[in-house]
Protein backbone atom coordinates (compact mmCIF):
# COMPACT_ATOMS: atom_id res chain seq x y z
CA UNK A 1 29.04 -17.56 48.05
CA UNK A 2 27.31 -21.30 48.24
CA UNK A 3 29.11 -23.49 46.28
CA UNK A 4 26.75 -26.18 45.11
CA UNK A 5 29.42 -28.27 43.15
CA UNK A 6 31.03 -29.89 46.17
CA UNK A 7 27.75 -29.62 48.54
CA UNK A 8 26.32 -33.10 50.09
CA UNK A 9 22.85 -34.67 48.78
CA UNK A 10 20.34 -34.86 51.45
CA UNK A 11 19.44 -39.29 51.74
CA UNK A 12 16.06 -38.41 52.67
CA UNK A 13 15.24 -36.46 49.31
CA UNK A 14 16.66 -38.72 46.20
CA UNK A 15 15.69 -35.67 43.82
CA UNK A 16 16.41 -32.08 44.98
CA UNK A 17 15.47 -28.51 43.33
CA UNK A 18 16.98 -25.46 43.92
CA UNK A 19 15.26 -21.86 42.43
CA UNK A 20 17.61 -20.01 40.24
CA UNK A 21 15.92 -16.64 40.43
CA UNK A 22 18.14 -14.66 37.96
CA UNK A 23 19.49 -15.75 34.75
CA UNK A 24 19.41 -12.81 32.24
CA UNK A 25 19.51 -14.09 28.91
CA UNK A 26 18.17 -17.29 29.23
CA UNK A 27 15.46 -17.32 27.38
CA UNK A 28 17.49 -15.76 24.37
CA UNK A 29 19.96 -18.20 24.38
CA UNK A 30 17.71 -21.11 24.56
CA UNK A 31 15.44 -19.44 21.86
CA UNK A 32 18.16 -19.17 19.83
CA UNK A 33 20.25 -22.61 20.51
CA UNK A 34 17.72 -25.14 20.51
CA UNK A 35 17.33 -25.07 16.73
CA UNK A 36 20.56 -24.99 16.64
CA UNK A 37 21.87 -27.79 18.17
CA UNK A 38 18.80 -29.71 18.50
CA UNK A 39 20.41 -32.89 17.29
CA UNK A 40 23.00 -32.96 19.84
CA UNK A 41 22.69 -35.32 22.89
CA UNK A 42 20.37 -36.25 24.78
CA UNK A 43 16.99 -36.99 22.39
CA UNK A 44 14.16 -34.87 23.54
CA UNK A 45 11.17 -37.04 21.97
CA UNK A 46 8.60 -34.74 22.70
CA UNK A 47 9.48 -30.88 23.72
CA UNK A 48 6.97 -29.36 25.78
CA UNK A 49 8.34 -28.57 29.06
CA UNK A 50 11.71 -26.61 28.81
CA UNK A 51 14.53 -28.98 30.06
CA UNK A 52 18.34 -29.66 29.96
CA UNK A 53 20.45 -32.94 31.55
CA UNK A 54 23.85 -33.42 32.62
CA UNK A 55 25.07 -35.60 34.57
CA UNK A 56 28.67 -35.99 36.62
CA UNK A 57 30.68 -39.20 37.86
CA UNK A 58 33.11 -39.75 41.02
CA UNK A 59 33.74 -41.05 43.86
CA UNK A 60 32.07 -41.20 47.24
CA UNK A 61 34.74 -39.90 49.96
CA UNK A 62 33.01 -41.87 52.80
CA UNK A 63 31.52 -44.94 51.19
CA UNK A 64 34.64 -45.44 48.39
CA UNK A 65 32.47 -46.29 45.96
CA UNK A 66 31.27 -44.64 42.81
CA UNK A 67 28.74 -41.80 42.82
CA UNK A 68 26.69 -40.38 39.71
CA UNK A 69 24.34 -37.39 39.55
CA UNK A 70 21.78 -36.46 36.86
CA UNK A 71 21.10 -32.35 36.82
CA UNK A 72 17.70 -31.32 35.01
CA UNK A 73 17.54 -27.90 34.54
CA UNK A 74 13.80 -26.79 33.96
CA UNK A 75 12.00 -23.44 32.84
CA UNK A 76 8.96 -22.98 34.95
CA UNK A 77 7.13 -21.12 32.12
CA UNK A 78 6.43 -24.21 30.08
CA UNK A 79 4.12 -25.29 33.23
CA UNK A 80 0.67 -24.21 34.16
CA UNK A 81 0.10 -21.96 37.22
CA UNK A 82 -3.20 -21.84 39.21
CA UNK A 83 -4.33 -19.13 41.65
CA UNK A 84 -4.87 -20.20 45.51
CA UNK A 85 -4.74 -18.71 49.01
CA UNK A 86 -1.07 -18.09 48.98
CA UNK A 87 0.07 -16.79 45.15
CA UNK A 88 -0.07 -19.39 42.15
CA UNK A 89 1.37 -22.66 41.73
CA UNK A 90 2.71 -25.19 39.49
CA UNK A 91 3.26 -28.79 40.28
CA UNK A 92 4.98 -31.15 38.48
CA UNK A 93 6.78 -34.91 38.38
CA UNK A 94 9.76 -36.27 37.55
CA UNK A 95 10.45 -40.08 37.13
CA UNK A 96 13.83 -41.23 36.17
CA UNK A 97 14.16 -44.94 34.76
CA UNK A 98 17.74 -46.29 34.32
CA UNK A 99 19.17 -48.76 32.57
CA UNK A 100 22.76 -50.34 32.27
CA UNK A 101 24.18 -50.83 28.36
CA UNK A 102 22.46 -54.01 28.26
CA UNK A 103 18.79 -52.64 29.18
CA UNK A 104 18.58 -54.20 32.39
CA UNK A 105 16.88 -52.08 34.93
CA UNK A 106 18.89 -50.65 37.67
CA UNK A 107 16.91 -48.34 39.52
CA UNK A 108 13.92 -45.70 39.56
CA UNK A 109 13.49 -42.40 41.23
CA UNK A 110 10.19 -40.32 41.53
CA UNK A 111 9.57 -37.16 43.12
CA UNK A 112 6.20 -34.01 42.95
CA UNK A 113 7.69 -30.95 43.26
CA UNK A 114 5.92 -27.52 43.85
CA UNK A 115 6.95 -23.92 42.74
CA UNK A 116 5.20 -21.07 44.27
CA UNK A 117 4.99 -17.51 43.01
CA UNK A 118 3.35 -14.51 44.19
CA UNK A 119 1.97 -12.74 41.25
CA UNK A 120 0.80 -14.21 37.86
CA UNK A 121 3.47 -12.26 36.21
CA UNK A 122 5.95 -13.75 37.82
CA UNK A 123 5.37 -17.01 36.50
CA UNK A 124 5.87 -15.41 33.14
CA UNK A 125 9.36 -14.17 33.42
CA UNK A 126 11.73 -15.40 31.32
CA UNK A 127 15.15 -14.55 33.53
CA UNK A 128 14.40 -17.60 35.83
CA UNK A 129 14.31 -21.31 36.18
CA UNK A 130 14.40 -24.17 38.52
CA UNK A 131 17.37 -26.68 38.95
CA UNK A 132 17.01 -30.54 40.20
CA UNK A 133 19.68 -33.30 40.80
CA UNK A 134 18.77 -37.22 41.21
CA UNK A 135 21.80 -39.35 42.77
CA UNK A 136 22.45 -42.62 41.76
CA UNK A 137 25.06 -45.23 43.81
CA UNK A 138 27.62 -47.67 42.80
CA UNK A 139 26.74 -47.71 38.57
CA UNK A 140 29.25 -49.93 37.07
CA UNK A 141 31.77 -48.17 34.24
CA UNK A 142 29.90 -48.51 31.08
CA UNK A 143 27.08 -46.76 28.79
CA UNK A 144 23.56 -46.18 30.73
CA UNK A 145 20.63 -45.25 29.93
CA UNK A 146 18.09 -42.42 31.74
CA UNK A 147 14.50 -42.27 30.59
CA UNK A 148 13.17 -38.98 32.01
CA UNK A 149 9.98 -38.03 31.92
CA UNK A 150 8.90 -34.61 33.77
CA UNK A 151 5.12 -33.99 33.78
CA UNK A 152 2.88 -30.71 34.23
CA UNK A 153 0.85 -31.85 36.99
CA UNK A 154 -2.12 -29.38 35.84
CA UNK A 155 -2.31 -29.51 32.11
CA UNK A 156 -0.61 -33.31 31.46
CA UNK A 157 1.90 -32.31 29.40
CA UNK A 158 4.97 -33.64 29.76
CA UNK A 159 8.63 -34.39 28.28
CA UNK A 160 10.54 -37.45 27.77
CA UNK A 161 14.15 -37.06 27.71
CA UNK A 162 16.47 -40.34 26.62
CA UNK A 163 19.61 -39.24 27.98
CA UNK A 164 22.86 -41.73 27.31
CA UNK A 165 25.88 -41.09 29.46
CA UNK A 166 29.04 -42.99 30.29
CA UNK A 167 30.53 -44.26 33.64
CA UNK A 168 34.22 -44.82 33.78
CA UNK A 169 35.54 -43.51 37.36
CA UNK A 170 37.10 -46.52 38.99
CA UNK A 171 35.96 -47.99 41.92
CA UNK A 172 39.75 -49.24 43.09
CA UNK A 173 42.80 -47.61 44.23
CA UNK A 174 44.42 -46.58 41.44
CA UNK A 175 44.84 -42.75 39.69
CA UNK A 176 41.72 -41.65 38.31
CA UNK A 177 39.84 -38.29 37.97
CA UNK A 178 35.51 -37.73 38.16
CA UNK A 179 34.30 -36.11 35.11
CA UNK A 180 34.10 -32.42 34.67
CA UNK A 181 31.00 -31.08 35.84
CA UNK A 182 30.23 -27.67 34.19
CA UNK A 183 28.97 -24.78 36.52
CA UNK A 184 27.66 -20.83 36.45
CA UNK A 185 26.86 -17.88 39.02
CA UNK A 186 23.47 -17.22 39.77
CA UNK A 187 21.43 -15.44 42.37
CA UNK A 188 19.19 -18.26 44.36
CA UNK A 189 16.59 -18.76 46.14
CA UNK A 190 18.15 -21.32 48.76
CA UNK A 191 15.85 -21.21 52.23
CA UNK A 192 12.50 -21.54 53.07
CA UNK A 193 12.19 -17.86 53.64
CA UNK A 194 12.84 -16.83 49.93
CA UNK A 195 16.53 -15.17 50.78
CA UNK A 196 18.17 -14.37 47.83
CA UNK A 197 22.02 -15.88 48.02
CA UNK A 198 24.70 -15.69 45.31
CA UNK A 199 25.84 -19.41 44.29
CA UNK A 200 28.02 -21.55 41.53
CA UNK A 201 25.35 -23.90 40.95
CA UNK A 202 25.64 -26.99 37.70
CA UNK A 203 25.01 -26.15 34.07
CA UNK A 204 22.86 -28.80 32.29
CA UNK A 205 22.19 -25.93 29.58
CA UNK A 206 26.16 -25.24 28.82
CA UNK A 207 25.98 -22.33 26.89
CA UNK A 208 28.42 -19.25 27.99
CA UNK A 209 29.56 -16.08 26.45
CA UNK A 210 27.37 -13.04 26.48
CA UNK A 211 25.41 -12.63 29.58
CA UNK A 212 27.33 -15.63 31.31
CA UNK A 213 30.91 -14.45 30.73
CA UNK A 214 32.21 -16.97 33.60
CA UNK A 215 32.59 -20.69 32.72
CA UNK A 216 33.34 -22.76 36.08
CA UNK A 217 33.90 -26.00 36.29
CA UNK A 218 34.61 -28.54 38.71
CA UNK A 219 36.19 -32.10 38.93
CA UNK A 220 37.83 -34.55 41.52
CA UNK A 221 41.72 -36.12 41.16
CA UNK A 222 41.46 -39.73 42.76
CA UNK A 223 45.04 -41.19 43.89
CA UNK A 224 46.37 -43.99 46.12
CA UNK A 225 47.52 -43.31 49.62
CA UNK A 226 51.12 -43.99 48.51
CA UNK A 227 51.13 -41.15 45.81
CA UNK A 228 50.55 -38.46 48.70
CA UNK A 229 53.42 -36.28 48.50
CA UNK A 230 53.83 -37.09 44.56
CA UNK A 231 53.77 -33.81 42.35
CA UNK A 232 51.22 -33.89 39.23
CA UNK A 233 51.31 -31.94 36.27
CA UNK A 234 47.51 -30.59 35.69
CA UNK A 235 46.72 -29.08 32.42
CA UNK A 236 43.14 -27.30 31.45
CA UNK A 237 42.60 -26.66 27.99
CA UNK A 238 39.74 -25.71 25.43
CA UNK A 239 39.61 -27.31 21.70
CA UNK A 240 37.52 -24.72 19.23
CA UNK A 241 35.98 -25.45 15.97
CA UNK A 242 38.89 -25.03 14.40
CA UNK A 243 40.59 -27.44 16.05
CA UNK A 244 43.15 -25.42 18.30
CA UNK A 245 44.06 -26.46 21.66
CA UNK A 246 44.33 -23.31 24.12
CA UNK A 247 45.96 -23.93 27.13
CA UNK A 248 44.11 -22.22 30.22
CA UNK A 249 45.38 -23.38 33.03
CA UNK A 250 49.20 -25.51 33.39
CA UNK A 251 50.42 -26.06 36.39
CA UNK A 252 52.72 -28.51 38.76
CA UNK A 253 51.29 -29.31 42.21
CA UNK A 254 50.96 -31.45 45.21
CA UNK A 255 49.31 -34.42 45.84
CA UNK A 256 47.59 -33.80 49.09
CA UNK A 257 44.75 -36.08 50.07
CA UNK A 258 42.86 -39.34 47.96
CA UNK A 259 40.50 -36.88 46.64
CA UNK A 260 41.61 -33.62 45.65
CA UNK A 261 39.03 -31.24 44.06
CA UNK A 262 39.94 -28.70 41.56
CA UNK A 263 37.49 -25.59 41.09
CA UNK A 264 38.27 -22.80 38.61
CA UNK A 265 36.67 -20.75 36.28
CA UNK A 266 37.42 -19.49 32.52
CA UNK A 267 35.66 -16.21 31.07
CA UNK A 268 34.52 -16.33 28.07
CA UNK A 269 33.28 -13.07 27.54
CA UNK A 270 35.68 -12.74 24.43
CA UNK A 271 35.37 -16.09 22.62
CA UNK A 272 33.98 -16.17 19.60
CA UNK A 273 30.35 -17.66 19.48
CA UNK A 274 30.43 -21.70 18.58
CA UNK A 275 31.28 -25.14 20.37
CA UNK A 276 34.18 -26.03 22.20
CA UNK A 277 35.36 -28.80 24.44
CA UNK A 278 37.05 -28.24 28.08
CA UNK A 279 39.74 -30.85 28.68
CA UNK A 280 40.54 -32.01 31.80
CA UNK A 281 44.55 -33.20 31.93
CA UNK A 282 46.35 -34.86 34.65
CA UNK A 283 49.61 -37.22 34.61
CA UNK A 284 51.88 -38.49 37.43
CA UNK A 285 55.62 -38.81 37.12
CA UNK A 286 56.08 -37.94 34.07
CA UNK A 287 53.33 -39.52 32.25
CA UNK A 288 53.72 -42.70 33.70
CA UNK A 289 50.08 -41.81 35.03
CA UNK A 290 47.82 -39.88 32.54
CA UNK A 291 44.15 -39.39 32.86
CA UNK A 292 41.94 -36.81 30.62
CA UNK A 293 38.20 -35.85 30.87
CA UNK A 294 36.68 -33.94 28.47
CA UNK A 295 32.93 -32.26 28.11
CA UNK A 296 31.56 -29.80 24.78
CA UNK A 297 30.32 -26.52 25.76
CA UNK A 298 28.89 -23.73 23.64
CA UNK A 299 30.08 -19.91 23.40
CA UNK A 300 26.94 -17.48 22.34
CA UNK A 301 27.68 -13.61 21.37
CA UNK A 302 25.33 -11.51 20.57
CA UNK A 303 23.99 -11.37 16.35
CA UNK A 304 24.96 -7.95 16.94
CA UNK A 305 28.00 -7.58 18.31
CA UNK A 306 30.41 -6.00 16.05
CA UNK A 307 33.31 -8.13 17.56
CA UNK A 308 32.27 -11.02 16.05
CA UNK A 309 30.48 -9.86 13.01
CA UNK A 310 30.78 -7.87 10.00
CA UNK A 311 29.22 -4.30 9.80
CA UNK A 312 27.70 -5.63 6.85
CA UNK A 313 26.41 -8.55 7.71
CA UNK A 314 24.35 -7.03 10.60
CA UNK A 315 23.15 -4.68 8.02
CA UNK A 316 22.17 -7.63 5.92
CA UNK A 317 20.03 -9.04 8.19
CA UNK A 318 17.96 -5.97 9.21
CA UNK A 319 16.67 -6.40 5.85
CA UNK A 320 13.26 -7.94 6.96
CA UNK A 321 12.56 -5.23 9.57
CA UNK A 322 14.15 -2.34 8.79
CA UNK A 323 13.32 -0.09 5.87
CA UNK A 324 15.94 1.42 3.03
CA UNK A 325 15.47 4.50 4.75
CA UNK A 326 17.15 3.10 8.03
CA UNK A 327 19.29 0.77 6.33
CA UNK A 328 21.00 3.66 4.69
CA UNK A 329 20.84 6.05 7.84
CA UNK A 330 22.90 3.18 9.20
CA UNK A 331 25.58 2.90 6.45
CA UNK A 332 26.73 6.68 6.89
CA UNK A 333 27.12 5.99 10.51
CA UNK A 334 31.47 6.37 11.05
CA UNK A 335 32.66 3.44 12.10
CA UNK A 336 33.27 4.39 15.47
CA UNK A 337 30.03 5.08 16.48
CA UNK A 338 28.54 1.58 14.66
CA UNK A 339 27.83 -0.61 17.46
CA UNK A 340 25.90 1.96 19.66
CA UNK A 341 23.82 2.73 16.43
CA UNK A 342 22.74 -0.59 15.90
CA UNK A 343 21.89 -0.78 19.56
CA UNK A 344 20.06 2.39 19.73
CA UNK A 345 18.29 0.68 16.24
CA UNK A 346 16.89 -2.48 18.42
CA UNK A 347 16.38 -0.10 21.77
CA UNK A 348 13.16 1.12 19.21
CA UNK A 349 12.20 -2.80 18.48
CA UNK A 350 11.75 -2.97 21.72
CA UNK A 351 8.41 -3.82 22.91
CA UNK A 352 9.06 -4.24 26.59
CA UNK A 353 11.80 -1.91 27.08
CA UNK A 354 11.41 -1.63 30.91
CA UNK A 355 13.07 -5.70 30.71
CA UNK A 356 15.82 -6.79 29.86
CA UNK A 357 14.72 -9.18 27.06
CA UNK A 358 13.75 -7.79 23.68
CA UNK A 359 11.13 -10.41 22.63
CA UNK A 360 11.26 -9.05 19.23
CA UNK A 361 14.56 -9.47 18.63
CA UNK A 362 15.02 -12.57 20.12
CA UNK A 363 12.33 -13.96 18.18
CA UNK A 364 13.95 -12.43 15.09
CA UNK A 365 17.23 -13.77 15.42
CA UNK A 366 15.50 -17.17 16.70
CA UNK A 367 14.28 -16.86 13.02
CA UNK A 368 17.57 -16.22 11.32
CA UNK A 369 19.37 -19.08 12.78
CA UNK A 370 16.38 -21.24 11.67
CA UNK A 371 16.55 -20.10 8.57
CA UNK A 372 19.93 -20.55 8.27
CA UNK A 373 20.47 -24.38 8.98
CA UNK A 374 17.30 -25.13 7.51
CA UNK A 375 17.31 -23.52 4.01
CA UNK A 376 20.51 -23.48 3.23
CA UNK A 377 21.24 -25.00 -0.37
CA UNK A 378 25.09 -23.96 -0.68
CA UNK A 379 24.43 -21.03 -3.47
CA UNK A 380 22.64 -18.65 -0.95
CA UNK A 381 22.39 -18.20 2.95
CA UNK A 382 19.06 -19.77 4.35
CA UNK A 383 17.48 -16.89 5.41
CA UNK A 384 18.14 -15.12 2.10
CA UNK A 385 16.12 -17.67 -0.13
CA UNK A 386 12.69 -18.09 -1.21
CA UNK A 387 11.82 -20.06 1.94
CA UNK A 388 13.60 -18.31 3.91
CA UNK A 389 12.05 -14.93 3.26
CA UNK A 390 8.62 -15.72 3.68
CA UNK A 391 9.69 -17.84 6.93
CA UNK A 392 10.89 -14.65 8.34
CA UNK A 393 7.81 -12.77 7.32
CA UNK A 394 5.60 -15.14 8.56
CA UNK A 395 7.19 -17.78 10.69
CA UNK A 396 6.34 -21.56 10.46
CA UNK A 397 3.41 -22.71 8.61
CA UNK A 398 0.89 -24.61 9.85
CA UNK A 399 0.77 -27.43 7.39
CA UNK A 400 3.78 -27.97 4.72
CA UNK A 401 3.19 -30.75 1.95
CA UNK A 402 5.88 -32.20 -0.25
CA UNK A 403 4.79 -33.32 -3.46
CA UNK A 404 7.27 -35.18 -6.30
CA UNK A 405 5.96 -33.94 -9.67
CA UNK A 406 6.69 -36.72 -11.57
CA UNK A 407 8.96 -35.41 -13.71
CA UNK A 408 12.78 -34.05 -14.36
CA UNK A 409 12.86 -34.76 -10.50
CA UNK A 410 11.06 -31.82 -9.92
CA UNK A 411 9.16 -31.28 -6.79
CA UNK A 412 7.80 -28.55 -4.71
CA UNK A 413 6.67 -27.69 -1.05
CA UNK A 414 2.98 -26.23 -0.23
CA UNK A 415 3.10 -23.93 2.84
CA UNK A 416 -0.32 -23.64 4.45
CA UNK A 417 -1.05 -21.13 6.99
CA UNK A 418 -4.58 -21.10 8.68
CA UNK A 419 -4.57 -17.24 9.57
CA UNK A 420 -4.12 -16.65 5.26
CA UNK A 421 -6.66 -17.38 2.75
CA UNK A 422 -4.14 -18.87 -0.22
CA UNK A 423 -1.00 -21.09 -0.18
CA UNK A 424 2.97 -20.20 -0.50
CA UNK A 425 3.70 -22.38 -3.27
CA UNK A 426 7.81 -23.86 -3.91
CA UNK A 427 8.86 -25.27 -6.83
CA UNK A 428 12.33 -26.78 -6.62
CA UNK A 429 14.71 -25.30 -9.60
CA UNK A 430 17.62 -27.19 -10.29
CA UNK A 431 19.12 -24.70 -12.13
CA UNK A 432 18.82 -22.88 -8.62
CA UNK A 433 19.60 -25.87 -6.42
CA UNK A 434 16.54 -24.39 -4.18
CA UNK A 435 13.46 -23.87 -4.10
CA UNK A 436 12.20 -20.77 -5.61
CA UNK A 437 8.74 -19.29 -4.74
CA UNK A 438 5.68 -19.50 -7.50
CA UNK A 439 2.64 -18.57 -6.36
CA UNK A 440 1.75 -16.34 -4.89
CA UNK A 441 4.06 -13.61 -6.38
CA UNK A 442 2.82 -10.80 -3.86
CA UNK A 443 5.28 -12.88 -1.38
């Protein structure tokens, strides 16, 4: 297995990309969890190309001095592939602008990459996707400030990322730890000659559960020569939404070296879907030395997994694709056979069922989860209001247009979609505390 977390960069090539050739449910969970978190760091201004940052801190074993990496994790997709002698390709740029806390400039890094396919459809696929890192040298502890922007060399489209990340690994002797750098199994394409190799590779995406069951991570313990031989008490824990603190991992061990590296994984195959933070604990001598790094992850199940959701529920949501007739086929099913029933129910959804995505139910459940954080007033659940309904119908208008009617503060929404000859018409009921659909009724 290639390890990628404790591999060296190459100084010739300042930004480097590695193919990650298999990645089941990526596309599902980024469907799903980029409405869903979309205002979580860092501020995509402008979402064309598929991308995700991270970014780790320590320190350099041969030059002693501090040593940050950005990770951009990129689906190929969202680019433009041509035809030529050889298969189809996509080219595209990255430039990386950084800045200290105070906006001074600190340095720049620009790189063309190329990705190369043999057939069209390839380019298509949605269990794939290509992942970068950009090294930076000696950044002082503080807040900084990366500007990426990664452009489609064919079409000009491009992204611009403002990611904001923290230094605070010290440069001296004295205990410290590198932050936690958050990691997952894939099958790569590492050489030249397209050899497929199994490797733990960074995570800029950080979202585990089904379909990545194994959460590794990685981080470096810093000591002093003279604490060689010490024992430390190391302690990995995960904080939920409820605000527990599971202990994974405690353990007494040995200092050994100035740099120690601790690699480990956590499955998470069983958690229940929703954000977390790892936490990274380490103290000396009975807390005489403490240091703690922590970094927010995200646990997705699937919307159909009986484990983590009500029978009835699931059933609730069908609602908008399937009929009473199925709906009530599925309530007599005995409770044992449940889950394989509403599998065998999506199975016939499926409109690719030779893959292992089902577009349609991605996209429906992409929906729902809109819905939900969207139109939710407090009295009903998003996707079961006015809004909500015809969203899942018909999916995002073209044109809305908010209008205060000037009286009783009373306003309503005008939904316009260019492939239907009328409007979908919201007035806002207070009485409702929503907006309830008025014209026209056939909705």
């Amino acid at each position: 297995m290639y390890n990628a977390m404790t591999g060296k960069q190459s100084p010739n090539h300042p930004i480097q990309q590695i193919r990650v050739l298999k990645s089941i449910t990526f596309l599902l969970l980024t469907a799903l969890f980029s409405l869903t978190f979309a205002n979580t760091e860092p501020d995509f201004q402008q979402d064309d190309i598929g991308t995700y940052i991270s970014h780790w801190s320590g320190i350099d074993q041969l030059s002693g001095e501090n040593k940050t990496i950005l990770f951009y994790q990129i689906i190929p997709g969202d680019l433009i592939f041509t035809a030529g002698a050889e298969g189809y390709t996509a080219r595209y740029e990255i430039h990386i602008n950084l800045v200290d806390e105070n906006g001074e400039h600190i340095d720049d890094r620009f790189q063309k990459e190329t990705i190369q396919v043999a057939d069209y459809a390839e380019s298509l696929q949605s269990d794939w996707f290509c992942i970068g890192q950009a090294a930076f040298s000696s950044l002082q502890d503080g807040r900084h400030k990366a500007t990426i922007v990664i452009r489609d060399q064919q079409s000009e489209k491009s992204t611009t990322i403002i990611y904001e990340f923290g230094v605070s690994v010290s440069q001296t002797d004295m205990f410290d730890l590198s932050d936690v750098q958050l990691a997952a199994q894939y099958m790569v394409d590492l050489t030249a000659d397209a050899n497929e190799s199994d490797a733990v590779l960074p995570y800029p995406l950080a979202i585990y559960g089904n379909g990545q069951e194994q959460l590794f991570y990685y981080f470096e313990i810093y000591a002093p020569k003279e604490m060689i031989g010490d024992s430390m008490q190391l302690a990995i824990s995960y904080i939920n939404e409820q605000n527990e603190d599971v202990i994974v991992d405690e353990s007494v061990r040995p200092i050994l070296s100035t740099k120690q590296p601790v690699f480990s994984n956590i499955d998470t195959g069983n958690l229940p879907a929703g954000k977390y933070h790892l936490i990274a604990n380490v103290n000396i001598n009975d807390a005489v030395f403490t240091v703690e790094r922590q970094i927010p992850f995200y646990v997705y199940q699937s919307p159909i997994d009986l484990r983590y959701k009500s029978f009835d529920d699931v059933l609730q949501e069908l609602e908008y694709i399937a009929n009473k007739t199925e709906i009530e086929a599925l309530r007599e099913i005995p409770e044992g056979e449940r889950q394989a029933a509403i599998d065998s129910f999506w199975v016939t959804k499926d409109p690719t069922p030779e893959t292992v995505l089902n577009e349609v139910m991605t996209e429906y459940y992409r929906r729902i989860e809109f819905a939900k954080v969207n139109f939710w007033t407090g009295k009903s659940d998003g996707f079961m209001s006015d809004r909500g309904k015809v969203y899942m119908k018909y999916g995002m208008p073209n044109k809305i247009f908010k209008q205060d009617l000037g009286y009783a503060r009373t306003h309503q929404e005008i939904w316009h979609y260019d492939r239907a000859p009328y409007q979908v018409r919201f007035t806002y009921k207070r009485a409702f505390d929503d907006y309830v659909l008025v014209e026209p009724m056939a909705f």
